[in-house]
N, C-alpha and C. Protein backbone atom coordinates (compact mmCIF):
# COMPACT_ATOMS: atom_id res chain seq x y z
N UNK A 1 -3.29 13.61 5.14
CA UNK A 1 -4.53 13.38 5.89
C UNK A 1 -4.65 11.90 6.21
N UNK A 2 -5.19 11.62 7.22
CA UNK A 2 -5.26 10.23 7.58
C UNK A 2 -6.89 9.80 8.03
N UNK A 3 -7.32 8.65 7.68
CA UNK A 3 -8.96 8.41 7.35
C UNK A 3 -9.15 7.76 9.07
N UNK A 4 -10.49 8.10 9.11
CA UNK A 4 -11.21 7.60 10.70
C UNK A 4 -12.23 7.68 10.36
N UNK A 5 -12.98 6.36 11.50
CA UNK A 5 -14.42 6.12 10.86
C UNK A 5 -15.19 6.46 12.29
N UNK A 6 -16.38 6.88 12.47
CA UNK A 6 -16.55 7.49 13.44
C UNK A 6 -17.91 6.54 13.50
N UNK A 7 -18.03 5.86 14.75
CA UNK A 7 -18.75 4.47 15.28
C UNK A 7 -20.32 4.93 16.21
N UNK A 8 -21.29 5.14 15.52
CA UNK A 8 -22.33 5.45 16.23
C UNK A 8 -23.03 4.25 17.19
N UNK A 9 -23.27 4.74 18.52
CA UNK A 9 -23.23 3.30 19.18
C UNK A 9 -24.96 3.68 19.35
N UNK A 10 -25.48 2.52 19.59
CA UNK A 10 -26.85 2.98 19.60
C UNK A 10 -27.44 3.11 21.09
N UNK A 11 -26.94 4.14 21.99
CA UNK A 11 -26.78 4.40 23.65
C UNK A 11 -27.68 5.73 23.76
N UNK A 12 -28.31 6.61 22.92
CA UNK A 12 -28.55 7.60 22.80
C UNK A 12 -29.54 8.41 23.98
N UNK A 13 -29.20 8.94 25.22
CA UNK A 13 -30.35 9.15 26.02
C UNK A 13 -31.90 9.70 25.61
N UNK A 14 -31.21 10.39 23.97
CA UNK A 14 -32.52 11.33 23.64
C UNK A 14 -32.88 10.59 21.95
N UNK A 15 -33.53 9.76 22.37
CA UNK A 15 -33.75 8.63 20.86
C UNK A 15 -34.59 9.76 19.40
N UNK A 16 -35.38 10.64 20.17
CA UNK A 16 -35.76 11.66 19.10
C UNK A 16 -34.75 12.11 18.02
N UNK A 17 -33.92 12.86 19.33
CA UNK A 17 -32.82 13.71 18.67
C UNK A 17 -31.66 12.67 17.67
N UNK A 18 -31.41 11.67 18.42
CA UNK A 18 -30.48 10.95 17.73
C UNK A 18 -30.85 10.26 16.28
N UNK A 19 -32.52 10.18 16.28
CA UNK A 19 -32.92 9.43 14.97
C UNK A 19 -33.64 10.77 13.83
N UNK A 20 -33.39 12.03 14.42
CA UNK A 20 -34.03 12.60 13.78
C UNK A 20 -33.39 13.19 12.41
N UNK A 21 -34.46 12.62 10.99
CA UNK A 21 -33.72 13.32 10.40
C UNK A 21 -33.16 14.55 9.14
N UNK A 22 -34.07 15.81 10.46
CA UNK A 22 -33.59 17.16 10.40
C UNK A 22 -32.07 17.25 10.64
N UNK A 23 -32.18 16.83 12.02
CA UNK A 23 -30.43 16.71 12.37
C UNK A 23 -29.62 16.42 11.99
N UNK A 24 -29.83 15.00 11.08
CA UNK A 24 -29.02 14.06 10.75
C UNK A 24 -28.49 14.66 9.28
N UNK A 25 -29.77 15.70 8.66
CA UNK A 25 -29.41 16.14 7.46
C UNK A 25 -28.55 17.75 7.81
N UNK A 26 -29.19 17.92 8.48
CA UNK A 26 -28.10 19.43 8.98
C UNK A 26 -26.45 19.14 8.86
N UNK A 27 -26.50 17.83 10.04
CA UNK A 27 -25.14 17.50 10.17
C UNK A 27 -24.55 16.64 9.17
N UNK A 28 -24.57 16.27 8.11
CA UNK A 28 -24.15 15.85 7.01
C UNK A 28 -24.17 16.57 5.91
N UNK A 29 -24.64 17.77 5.84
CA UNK A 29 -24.70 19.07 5.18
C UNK A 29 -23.58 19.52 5.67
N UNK A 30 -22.90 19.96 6.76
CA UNK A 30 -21.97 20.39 7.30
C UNK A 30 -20.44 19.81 7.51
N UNK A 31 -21.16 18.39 7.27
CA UNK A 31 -19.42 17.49 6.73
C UNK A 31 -19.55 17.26 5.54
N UNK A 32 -19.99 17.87 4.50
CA UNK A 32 -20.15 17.49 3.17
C UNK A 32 -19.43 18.70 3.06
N UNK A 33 -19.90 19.59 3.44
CA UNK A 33 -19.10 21.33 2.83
C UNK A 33 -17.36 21.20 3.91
N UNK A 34 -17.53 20.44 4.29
CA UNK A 34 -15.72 20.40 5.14
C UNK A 34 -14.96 20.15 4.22
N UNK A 35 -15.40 19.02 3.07
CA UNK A 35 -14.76 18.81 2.45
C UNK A 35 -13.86 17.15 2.94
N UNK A 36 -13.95 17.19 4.21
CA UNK A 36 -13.58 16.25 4.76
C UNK A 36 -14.02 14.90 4.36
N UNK A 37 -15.76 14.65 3.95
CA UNK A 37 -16.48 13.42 4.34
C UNK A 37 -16.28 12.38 3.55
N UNK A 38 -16.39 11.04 3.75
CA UNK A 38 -15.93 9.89 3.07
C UNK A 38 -16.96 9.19 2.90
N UNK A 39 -18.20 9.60 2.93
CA UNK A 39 -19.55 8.50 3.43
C UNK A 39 -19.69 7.91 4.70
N UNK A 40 -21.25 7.18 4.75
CA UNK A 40 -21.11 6.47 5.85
C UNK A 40 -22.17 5.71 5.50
N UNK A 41 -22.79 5.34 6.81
CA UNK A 41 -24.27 4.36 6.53
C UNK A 41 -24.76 4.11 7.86
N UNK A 42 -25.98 3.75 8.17
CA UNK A 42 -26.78 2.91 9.03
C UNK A 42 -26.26 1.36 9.10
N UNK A 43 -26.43 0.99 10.41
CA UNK A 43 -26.06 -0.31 10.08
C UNK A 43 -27.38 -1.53 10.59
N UNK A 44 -27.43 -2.38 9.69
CA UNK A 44 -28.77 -2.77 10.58
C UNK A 44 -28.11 -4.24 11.56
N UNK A 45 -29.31 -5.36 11.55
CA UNK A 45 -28.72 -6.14 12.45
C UNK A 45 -27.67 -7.26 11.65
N UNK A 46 -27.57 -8.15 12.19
CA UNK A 46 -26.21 -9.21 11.80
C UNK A 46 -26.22 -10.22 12.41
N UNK A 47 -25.09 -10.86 12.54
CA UNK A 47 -24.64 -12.39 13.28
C UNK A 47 -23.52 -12.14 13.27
N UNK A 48 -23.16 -12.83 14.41
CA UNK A 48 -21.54 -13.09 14.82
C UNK A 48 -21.25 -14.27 14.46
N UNK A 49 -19.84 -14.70 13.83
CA UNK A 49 -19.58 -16.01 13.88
C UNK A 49 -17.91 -16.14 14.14
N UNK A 50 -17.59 -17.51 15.25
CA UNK A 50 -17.05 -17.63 15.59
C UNK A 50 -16.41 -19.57 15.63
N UNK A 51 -15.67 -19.83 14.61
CA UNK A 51 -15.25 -21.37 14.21
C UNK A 51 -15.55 -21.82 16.60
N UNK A 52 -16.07 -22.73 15.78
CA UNK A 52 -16.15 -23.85 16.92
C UNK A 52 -16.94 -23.00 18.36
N UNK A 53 -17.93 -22.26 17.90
CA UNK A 53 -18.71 -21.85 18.50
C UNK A 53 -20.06 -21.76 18.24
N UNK A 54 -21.33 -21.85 18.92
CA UNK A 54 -22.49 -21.51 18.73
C UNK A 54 -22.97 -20.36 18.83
N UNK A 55 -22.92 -20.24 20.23
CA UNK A 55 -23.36 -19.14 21.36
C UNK A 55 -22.66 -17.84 21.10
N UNK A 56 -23.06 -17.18 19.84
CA UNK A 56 -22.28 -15.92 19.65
C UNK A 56 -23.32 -14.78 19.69
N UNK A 57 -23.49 -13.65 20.77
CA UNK A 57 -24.39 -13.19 20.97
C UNK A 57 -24.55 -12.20 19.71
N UNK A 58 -25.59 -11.57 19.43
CA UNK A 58 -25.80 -10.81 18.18
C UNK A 58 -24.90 -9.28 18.56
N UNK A 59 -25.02 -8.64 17.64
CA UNK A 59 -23.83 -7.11 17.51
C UNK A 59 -25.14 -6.31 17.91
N UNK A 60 -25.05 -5.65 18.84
CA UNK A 60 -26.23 -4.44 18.59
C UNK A 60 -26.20 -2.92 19.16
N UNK A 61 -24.75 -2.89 19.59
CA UNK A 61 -24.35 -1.78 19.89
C UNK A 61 -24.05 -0.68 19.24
N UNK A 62 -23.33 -0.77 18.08
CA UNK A 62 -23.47 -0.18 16.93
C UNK A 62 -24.40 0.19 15.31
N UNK A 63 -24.70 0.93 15.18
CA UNK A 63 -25.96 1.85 14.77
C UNK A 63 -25.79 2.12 13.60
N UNK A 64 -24.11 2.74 13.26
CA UNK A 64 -23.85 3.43 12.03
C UNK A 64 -22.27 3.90 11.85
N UNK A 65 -21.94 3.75 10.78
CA UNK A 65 -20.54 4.73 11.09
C UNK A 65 -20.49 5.68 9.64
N UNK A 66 -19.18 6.70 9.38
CA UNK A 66 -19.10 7.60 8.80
C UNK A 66 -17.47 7.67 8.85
N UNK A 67 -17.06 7.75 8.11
CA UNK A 67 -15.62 8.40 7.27
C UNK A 67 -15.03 9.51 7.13
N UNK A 68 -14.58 9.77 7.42
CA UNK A 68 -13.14 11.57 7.75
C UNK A 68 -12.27 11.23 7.19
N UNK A 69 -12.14 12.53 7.07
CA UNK A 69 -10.18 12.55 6.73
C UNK A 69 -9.85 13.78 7.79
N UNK A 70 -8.73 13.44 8.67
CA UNK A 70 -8.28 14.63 9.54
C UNK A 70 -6.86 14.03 9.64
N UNK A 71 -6.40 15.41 10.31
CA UNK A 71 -4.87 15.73 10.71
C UNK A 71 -4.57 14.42 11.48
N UNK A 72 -5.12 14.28 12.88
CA UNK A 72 -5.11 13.98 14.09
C UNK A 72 -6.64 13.16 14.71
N UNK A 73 -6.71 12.40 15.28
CA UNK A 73 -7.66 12.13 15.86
C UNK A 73 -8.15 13.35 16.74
N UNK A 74 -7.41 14.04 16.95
CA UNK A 74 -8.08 15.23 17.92
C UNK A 74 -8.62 16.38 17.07
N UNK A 75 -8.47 16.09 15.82
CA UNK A 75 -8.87 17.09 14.38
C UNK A 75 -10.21 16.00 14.31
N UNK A 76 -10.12 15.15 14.43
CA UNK A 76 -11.55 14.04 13.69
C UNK A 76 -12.31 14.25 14.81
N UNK A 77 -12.44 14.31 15.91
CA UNK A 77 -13.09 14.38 17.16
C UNK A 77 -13.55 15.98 17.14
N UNK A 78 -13.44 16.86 16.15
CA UNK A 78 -14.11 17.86 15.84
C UNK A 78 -15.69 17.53 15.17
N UNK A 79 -15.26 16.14 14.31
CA UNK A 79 -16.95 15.98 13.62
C UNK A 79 -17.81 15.26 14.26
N UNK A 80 -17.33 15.23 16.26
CA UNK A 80 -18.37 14.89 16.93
C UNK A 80 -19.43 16.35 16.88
N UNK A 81 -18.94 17.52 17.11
CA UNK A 81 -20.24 18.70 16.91
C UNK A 81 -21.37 18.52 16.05
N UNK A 82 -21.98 18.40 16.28
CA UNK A 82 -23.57 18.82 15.53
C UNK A 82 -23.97 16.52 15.45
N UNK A 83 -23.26 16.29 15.61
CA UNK A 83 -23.65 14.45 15.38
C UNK A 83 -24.54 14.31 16.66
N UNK A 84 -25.77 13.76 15.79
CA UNK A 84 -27.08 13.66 16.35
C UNK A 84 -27.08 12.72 17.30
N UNK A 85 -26.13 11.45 17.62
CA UNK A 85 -25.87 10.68 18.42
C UNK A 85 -25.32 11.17 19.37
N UNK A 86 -24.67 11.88 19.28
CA UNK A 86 -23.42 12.29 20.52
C UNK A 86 -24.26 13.53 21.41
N UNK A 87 -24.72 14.10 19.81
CA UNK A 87 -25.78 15.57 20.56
C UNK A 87 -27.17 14.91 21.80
N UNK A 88 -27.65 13.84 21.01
CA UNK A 88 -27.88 13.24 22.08
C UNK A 88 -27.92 12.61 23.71
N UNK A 89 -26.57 12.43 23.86
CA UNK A 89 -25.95 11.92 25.07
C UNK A 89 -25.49 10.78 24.63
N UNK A 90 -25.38 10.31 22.97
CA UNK A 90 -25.02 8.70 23.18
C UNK A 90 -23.38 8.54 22.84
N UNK A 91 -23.02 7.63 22.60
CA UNK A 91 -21.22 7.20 22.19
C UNK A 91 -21.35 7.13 20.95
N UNK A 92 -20.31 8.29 20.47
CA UNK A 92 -19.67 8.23 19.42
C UNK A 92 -18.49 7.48 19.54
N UNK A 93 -18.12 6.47 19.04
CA UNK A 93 -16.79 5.96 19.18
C UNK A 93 -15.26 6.92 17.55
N UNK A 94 -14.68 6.84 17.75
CA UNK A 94 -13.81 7.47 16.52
C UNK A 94 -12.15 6.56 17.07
N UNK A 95 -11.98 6.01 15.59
CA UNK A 95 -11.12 4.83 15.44
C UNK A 95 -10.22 5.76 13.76
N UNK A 96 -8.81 5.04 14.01
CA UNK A 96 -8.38 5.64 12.81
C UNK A 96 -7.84 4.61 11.71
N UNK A 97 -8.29 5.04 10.86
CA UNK A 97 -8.42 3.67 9.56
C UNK A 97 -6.82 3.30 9.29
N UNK A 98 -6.35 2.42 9.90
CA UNK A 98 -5.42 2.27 9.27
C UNK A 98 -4.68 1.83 8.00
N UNK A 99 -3.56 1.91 7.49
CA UNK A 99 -3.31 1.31 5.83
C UNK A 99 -2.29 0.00 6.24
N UNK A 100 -3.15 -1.04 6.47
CA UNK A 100 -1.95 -1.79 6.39
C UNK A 100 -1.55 -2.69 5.06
């Protein structure tokens, strides 16, 4: 199995649905029994920093991420179903953890 973290962007057309959390517990009920889930979290705000720079605009596109284990990225792109962000209309991003 190979680990992917799945990148909630905070784009959501339907802000109800995406923050709601009935949904959010449904669908983490449902990657908990996969057997698959690795955790995840909310993310709040931050700073960028960049040597020999000021002007580093803040991060605010991203919302939250969450942890898999799948075959394939096209196996991990299964635990977009029922994700309250995506169910939404917003971007799920899904990246695969690499071991280096």
């Amino acid at each position: 199995m190979n680990e992917f973290i799945l990148l909630m962007h905070n784009d959501a057309r339907d802000s109800g649905l995406a923050d709601s959390p009935a949904a959010w517990t449904a669908y983490l009920d449902a990657l908990t029994s996969s057997g698959r889930f690795d955790g995840g979290s909310s993310i709040g705000t931050g700073r960028c920093s960049r040597r020999q720079s000021e002007n580093v605009p803040e991060p605010t596109s991203i919302s939250g991420f969450i942890r898999v284990r799948a075959l394939s990225i096209e196996h991990a792109e299964e635990f977009l179903i029922g994700n309250p962000v995506y169910e939404a209309g917003g971007t799920v991003e899904v990246r695969e953890l690499l071991k280096d």
